[in-house]
N, C-alpha and C. Protein backbone atom coordinates (compact mmCIF):
# COMPACT_ATOMS: atom_id res chain seq x y z
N UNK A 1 -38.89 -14.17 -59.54
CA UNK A 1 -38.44 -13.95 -58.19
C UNK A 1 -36.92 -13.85 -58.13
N UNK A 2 -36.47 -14.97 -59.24
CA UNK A 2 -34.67 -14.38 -58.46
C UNK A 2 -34.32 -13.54 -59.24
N UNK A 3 -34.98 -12.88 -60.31
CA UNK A 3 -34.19 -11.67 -60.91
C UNK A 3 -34.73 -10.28 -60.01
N UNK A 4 -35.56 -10.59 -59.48
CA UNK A 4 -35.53 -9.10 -58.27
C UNK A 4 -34.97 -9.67 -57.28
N UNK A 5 -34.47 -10.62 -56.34
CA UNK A 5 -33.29 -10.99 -55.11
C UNK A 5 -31.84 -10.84 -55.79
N UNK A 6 -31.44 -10.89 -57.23
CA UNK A 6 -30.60 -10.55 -57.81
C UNK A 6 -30.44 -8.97 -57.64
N UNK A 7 -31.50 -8.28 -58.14
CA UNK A 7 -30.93 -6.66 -58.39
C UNK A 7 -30.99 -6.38 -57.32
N UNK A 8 -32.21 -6.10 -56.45
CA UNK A 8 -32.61 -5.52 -55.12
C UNK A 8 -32.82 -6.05 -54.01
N UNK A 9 -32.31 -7.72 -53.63
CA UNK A 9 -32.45 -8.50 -52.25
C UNK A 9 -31.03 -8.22 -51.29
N UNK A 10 -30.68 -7.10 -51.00
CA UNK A 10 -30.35 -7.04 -49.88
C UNK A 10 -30.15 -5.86 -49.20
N UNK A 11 -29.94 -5.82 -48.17
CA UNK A 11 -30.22 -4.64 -47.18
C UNK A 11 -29.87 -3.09 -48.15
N UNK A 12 -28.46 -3.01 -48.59
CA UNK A 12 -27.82 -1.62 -48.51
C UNK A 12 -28.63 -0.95 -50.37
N UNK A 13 -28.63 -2.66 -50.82
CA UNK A 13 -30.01 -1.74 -52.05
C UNK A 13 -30.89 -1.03 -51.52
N UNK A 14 -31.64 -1.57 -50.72
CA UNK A 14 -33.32 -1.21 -50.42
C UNK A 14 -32.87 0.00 -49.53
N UNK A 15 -32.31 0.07 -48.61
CA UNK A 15 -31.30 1.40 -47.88
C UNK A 15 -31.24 2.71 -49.23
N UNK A 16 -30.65 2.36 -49.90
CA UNK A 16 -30.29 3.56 -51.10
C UNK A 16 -31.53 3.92 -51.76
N UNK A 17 -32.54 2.89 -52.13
CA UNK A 17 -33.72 2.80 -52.90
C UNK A 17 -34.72 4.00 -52.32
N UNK A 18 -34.42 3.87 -50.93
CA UNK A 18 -35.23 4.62 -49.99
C UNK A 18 -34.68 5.77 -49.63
N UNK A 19 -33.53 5.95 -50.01
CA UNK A 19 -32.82 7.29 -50.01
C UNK A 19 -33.33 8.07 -51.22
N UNK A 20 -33.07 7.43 -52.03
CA UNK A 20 -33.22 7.89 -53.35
C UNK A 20 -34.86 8.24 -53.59
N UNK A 21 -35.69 7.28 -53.81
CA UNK A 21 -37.07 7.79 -54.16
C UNK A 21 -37.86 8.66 -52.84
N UNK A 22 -37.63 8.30 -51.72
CA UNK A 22 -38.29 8.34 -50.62
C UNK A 22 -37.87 10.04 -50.00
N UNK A 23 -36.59 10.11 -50.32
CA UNK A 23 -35.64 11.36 -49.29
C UNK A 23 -35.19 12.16 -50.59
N UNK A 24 -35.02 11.91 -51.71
CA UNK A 24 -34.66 12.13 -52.70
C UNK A 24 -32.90 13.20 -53.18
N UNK A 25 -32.49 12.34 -52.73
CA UNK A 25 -30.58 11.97 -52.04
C UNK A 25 -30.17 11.64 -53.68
N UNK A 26 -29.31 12.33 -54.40
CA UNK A 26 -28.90 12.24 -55.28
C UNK A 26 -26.91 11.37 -55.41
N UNK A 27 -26.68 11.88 -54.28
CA UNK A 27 -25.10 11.96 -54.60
C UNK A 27 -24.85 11.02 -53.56
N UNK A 28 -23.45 10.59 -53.71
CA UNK A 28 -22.70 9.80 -53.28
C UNK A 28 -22.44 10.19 -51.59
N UNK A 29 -21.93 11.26 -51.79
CA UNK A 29 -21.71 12.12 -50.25
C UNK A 29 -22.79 11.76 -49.40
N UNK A 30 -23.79 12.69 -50.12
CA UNK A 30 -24.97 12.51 -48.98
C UNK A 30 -25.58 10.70 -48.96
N UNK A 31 -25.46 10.09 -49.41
CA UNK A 31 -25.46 8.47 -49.09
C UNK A 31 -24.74 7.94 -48.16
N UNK A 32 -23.34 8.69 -47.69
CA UNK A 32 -22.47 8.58 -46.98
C UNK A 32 -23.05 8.92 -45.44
N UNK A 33 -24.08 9.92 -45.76
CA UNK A 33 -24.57 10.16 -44.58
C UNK A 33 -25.74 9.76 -43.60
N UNK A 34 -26.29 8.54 -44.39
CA UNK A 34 -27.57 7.74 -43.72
C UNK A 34 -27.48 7.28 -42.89
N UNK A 35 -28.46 7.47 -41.73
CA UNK A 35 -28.24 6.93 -40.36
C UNK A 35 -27.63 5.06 -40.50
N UNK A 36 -27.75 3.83 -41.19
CA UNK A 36 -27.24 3.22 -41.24
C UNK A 36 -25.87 3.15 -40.93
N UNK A 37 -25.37 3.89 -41.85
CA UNK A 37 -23.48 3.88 -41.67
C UNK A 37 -23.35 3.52 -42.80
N UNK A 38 -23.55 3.61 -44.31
CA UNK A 38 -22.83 2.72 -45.08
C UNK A 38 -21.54 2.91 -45.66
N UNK A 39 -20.51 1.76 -45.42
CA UNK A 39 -19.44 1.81 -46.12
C UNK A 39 -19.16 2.78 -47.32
N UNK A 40 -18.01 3.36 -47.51
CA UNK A 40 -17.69 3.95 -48.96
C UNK A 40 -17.85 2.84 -50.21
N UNK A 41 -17.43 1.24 -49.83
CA UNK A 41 -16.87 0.23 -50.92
C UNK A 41 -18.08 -0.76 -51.15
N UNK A 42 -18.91 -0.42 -49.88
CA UNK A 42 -20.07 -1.05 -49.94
C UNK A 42 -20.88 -0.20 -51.20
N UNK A 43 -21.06 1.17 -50.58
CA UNK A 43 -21.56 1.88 -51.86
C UNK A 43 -21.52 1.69 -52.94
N UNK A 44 -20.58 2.11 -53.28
CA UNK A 44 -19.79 2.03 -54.33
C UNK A 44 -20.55 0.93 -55.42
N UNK A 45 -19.88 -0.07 -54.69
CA UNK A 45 -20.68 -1.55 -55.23
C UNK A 45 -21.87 -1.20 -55.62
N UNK A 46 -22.74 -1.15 -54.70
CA UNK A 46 -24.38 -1.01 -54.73
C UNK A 46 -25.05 0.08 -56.00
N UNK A 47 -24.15 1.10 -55.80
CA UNK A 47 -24.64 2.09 -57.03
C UNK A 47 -24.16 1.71 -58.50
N UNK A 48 -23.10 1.13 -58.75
CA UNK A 48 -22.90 0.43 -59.89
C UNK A 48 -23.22 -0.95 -60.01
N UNK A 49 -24.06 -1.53 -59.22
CA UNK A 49 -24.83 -2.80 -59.47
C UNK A 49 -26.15 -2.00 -60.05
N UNK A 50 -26.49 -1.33 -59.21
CA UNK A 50 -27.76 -0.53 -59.67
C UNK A 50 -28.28 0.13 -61.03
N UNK A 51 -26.69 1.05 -61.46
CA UNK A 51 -26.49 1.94 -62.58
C UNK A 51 -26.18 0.16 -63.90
N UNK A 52 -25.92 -0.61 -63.44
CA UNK A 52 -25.84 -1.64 -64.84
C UNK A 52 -27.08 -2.31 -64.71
N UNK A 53 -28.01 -2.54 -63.65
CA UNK A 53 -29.42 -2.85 -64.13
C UNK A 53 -30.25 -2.53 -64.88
N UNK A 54 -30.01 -1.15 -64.93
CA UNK A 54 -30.87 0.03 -65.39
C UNK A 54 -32.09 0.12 -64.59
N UNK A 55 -31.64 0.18 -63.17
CA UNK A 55 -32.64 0.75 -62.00
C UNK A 55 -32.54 2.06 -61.53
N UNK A 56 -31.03 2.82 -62.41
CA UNK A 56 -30.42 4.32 -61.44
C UNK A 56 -29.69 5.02 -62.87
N UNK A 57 -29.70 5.77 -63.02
CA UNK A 57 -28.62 6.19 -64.13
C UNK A 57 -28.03 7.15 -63.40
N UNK A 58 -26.21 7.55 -63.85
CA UNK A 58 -25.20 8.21 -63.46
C UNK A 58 -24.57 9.23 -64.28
N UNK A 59 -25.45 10.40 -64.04
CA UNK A 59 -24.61 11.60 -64.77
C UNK A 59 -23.94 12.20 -63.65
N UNK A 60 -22.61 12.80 -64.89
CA UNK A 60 -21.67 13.74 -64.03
C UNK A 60 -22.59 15.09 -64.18
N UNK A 61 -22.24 15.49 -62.79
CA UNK A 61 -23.00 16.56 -62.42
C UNK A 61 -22.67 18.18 -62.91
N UNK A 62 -23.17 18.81 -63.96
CA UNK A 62 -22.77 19.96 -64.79
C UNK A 62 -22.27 21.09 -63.71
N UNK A 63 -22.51 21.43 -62.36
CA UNK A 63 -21.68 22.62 -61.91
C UNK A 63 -20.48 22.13 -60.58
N UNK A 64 -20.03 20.54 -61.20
CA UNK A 64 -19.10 20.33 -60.17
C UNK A 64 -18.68 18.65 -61.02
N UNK A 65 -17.94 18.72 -62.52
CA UNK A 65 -17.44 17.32 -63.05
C UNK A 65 -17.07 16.47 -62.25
N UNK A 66 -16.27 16.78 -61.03
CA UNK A 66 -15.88 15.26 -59.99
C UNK A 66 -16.68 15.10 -59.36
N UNK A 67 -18.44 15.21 -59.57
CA UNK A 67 -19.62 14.74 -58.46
C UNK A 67 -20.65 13.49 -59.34
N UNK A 68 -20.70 13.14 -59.56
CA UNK A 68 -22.01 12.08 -60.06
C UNK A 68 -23.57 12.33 -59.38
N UNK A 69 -24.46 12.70 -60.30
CA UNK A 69 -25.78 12.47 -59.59
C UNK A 69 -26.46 11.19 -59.95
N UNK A 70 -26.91 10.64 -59.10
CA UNK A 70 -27.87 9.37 -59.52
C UNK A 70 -29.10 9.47 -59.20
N UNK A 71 -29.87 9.14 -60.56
CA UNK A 71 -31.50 9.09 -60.69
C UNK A 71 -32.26 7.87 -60.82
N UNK A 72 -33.60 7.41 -60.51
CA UNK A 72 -33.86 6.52 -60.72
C UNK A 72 -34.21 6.64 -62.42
N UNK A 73 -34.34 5.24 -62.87
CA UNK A 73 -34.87 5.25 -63.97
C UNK A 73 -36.40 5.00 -64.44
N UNK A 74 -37.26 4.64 -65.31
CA UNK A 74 -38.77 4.03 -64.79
C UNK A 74 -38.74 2.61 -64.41
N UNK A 75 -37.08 2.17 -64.96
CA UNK A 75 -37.23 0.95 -63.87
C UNK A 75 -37.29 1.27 -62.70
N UNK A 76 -36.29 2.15 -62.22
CA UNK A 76 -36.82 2.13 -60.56
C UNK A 76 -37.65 2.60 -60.27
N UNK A 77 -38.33 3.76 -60.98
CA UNK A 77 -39.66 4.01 -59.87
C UNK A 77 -40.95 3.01 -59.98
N UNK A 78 -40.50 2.18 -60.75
CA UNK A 78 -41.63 0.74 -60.97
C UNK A 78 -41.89 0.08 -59.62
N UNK A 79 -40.34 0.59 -58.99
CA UNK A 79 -40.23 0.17 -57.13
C UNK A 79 -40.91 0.63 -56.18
N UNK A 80 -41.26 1.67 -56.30
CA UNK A 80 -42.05 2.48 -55.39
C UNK A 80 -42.83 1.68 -54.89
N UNK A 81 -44.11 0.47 -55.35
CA UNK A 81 -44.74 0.40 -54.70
C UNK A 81 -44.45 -0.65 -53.80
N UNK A 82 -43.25 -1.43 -54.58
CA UNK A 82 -42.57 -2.55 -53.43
C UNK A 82 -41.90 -1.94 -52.42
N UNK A 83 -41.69 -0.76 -52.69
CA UNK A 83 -40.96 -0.08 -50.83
C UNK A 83 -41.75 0.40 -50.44
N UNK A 84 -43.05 0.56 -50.85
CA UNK A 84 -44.21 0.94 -49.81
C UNK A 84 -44.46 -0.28 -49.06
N UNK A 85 -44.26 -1.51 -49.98
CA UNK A 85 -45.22 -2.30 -49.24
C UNK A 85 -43.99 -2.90 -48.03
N UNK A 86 -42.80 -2.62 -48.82
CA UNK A 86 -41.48 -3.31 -47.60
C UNK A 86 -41.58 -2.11 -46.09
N UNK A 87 -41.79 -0.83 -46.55
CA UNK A 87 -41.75 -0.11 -45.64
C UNK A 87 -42.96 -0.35 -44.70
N UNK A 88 -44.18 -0.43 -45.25
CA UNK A 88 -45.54 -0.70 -44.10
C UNK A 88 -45.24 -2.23 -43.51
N UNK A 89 -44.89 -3.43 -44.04
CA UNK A 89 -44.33 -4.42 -43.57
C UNK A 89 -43.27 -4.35 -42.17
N UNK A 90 -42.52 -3.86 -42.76
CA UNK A 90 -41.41 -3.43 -41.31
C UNK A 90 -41.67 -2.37 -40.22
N UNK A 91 -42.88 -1.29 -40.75
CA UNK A 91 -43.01 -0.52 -39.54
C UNK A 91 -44.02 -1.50 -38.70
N UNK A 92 -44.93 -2.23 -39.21
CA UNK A 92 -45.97 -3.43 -38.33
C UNK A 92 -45.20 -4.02 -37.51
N UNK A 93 -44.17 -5.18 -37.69
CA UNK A 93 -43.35 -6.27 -37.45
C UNK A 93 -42.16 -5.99 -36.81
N UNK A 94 -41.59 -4.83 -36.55
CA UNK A 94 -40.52 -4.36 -36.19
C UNK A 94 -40.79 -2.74 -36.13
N UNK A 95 -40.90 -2.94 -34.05
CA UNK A 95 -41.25 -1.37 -33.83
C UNK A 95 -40.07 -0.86 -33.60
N UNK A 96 -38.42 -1.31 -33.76
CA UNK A 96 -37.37 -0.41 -33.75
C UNK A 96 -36.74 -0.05 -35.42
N UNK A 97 -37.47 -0.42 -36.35
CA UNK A 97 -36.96 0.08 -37.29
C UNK A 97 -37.63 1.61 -37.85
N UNK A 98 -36.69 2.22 -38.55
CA UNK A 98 -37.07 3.65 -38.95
C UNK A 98 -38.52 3.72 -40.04
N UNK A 99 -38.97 2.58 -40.22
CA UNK A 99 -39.97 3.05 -41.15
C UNK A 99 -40.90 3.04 -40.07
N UNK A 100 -41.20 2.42 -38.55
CA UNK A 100 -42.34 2.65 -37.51
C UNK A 100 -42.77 3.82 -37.69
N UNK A 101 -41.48 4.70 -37.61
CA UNK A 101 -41.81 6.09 -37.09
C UNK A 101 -42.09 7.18 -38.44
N UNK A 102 -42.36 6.25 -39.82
CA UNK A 102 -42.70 7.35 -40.77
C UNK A 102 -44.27 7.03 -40.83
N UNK A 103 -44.98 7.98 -41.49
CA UNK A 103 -46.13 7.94 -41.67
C UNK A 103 -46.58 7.34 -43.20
N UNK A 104 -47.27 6.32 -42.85
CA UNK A 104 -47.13 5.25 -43.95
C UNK A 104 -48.47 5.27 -44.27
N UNK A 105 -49.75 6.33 -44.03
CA UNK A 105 -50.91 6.04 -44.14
C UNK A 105 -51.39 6.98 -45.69
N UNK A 106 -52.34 6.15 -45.63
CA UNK A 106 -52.67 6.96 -46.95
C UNK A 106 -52.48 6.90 -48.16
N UNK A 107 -52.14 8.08 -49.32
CA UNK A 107 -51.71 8.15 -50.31
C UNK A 107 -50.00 8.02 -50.16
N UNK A 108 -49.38 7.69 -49.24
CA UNK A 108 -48.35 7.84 -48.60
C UNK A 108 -47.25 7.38 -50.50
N UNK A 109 -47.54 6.07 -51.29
CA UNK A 109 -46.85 5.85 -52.53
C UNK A 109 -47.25 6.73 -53.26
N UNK A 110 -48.29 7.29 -53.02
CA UNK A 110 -48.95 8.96 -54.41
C UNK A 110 -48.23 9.86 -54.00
N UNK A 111 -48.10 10.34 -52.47
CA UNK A 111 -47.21 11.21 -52.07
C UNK A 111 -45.36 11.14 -52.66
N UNK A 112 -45.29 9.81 -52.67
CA UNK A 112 -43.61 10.07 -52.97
C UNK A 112 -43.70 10.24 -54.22
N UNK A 113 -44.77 9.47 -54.94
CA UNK A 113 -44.79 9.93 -56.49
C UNK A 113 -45.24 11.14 -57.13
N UNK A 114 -45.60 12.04 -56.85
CA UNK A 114 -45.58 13.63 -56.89
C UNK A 114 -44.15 13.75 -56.86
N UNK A 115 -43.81 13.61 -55.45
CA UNK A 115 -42.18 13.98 -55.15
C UNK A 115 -41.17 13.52 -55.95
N UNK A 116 -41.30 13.02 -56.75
CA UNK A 116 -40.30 12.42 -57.76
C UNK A 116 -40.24 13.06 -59.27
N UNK A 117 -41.93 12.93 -59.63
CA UNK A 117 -42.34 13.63 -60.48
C UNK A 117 -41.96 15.45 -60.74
N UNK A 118 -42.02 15.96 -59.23
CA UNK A 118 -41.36 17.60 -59.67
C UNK A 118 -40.24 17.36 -59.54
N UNK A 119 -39.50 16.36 -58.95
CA UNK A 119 -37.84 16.13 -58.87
C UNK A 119 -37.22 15.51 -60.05
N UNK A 120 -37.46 14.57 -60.47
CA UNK A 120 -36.99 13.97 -61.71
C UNK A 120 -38.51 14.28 -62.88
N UNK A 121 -38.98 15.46 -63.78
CA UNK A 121 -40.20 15.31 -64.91
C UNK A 121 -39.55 14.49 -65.89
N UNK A 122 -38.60 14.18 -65.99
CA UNK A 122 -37.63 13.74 -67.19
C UNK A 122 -38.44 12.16 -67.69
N UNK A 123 -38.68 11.72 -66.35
CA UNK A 123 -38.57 10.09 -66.24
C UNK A 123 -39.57 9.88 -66.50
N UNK A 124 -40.35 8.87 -67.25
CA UNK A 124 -41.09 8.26 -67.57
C UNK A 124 -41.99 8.10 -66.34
N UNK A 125 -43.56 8.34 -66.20
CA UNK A 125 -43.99 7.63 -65.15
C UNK A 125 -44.33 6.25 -64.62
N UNK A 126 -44.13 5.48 -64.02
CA UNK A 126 -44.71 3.98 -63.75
C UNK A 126 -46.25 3.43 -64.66
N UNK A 127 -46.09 2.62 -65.14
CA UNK A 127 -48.29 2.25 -65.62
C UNK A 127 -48.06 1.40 -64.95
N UNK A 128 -49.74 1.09 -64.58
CA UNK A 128 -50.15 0.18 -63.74
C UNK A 128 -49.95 -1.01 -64.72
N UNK A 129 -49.84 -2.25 -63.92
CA UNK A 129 -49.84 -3.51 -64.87
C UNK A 129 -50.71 -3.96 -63.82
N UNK A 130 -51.89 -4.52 -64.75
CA UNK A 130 -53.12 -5.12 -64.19
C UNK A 130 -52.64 -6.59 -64.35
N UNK A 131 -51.66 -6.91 -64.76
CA UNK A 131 -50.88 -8.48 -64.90
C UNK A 131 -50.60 -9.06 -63.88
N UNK A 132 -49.92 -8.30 -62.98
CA UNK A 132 -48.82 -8.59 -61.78
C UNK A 132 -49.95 -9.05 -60.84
């Protein structure tokens, strides 16, 4: 438990997490632009807490060297199903937050995982652990 409140317990992680797998938001810029508001220094932080977990990796981006893209790694998409379950949690319990108004039914974690899969084929896919 505290090595996931370590990497991913607080707001502007799980914010990016959901940018990233969910919206599939690569760059810094467009992070800049999430209805939240997040800070430049806040960022900042958050993506290189992320990129030294090995939850995101940071390549410079081949048709523009001063851009960085960030990907999850199969550590992060190991997340997927904990932001399904954070996202159906908060649209129940809280009808002014933005996950109310997404559609959370269904294959809704198969759906983002397709979406990742033609977006990132590179990455390893998640296995189930019948452990957890």
């Amino acid at each position: 438990m505290a090595y996931g409140a370590l990497h991913i317990g607080d707001k502007w992680t799980w914010v990016l997490l959901r940018e990233i797998l969910v919206y599939g938001r690569e760059r810094f810029e467009q992070f800049k632009e999430i209805p939240e508001g997040i800070s430049t220094n806040i960022l900042a932080d958050r993506l290189k807490r992320l990129v030294a977990a090995g939850i995101l990796t940071r390549e410079v981006d081949p048709t523009n060297r001063r851009r960085a893209n960030y990907q999850p790694t199969r550590k992060g998409l190991d997340l997927i199903p904990v932001l399904t379950a954070t996202l159906r949690w908060s649209a129940a319990h809280d009808p002014e937050s933005a996950a109310a108004h997404m559609d959370l039914s269904g294959d809704w974690a198969a759906n983002v995982e397709a979406q990742w899969r033609a977006r990132w084929p590179h990455v390893e896919a998640p296995q189930a652990d019948d452990d957890v």
